[in-house]
C-alpha atoms as a PDB file:
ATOM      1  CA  UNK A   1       8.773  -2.257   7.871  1.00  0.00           C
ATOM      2  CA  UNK A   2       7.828  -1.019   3.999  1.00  0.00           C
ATOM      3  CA  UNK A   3       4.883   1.468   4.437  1.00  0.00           C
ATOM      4  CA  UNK A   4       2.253   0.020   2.118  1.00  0.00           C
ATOM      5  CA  UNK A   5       2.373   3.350   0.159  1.00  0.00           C
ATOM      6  CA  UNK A   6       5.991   3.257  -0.433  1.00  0.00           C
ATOM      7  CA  UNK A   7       5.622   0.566  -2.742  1.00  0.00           C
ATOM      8  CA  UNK A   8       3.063   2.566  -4.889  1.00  0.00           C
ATOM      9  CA  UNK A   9       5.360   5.210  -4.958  1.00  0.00           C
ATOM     10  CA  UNK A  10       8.348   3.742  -5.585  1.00  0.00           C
ATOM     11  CA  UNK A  11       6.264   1.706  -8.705  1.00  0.00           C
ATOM     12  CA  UNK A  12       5.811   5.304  -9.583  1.00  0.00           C
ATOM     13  CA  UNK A  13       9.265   6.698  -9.194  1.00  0.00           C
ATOM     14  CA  UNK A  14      10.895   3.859 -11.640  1.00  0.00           C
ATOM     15  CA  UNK A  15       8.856   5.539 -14.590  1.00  0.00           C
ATOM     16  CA  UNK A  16       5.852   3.646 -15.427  1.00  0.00           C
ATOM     17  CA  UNK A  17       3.556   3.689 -18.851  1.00  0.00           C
ATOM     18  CA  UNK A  18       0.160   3.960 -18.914  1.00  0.00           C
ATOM     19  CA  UNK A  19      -0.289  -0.129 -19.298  1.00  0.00           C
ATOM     20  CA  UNK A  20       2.067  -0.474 -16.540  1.00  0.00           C
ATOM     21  CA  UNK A  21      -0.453   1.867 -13.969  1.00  0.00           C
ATOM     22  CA  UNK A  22      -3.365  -0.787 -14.997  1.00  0.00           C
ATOM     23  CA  UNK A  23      -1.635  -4.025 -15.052  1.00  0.00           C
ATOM     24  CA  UNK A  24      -0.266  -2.859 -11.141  1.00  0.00           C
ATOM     25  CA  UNK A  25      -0.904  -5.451  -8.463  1.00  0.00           C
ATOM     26  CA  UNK A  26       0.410  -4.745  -5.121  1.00  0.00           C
ATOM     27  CA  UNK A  27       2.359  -7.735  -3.167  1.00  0.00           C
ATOM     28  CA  UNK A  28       0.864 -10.033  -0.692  1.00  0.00           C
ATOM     29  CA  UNK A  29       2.782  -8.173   1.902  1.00  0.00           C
ATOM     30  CA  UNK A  30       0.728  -4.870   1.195  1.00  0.00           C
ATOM     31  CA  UNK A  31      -2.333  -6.277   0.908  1.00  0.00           C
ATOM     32  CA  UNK A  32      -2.436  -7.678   4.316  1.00  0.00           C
ATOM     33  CA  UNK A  33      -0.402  -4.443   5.884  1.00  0.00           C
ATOM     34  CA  UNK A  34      -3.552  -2.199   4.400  1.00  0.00           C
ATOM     35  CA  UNK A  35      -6.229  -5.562   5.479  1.00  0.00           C
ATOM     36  CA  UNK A  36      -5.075  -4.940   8.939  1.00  0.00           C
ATOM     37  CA  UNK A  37      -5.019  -1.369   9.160  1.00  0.00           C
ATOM     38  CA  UNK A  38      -8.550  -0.956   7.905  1.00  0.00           C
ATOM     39  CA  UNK A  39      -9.437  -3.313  10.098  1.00  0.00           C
ATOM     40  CA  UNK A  40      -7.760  -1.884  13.073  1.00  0.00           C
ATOM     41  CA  UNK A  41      -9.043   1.626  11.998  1.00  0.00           C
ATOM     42  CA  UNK A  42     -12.556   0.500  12.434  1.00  0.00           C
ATOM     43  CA  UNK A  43     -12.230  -1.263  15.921  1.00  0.00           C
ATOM     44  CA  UNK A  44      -9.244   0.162  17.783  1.00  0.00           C
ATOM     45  CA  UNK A  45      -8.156   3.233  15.778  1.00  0.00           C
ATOM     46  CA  UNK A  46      -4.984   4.275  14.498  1.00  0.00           C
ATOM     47  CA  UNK A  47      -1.907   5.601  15.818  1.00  0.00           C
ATOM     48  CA  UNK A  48      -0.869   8.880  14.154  1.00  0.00           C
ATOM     49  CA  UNK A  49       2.342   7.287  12.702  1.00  0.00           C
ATOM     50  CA  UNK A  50      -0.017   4.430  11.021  1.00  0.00           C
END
């Protein structure tokens, strides 16, 4: 499973303008990955690896 800040980073690491940093949208996928693990960080808690 993509970590939902790899995708930031590698958005980053292809070179990216100033326009490019605005205009950013991250997927679906990483919107729900960082959803549930806000979620889960206020009820359950996280593991260290999340």
């Amino acid at each position: 499973m993509l970590r939902a800040y790899e995708e930031i980073i590698d958005f980053i690491a292809e070179g990216t303008t100033p326009g490019q940093v605005v205009a950013f949208r991250p997927s679906e996928t990483t919107k729900v990955r960082v959803e549930d693990l806000i979620d889960r960080e206020k009820t359950t808690g996280l593991s260290s690896d999340e």
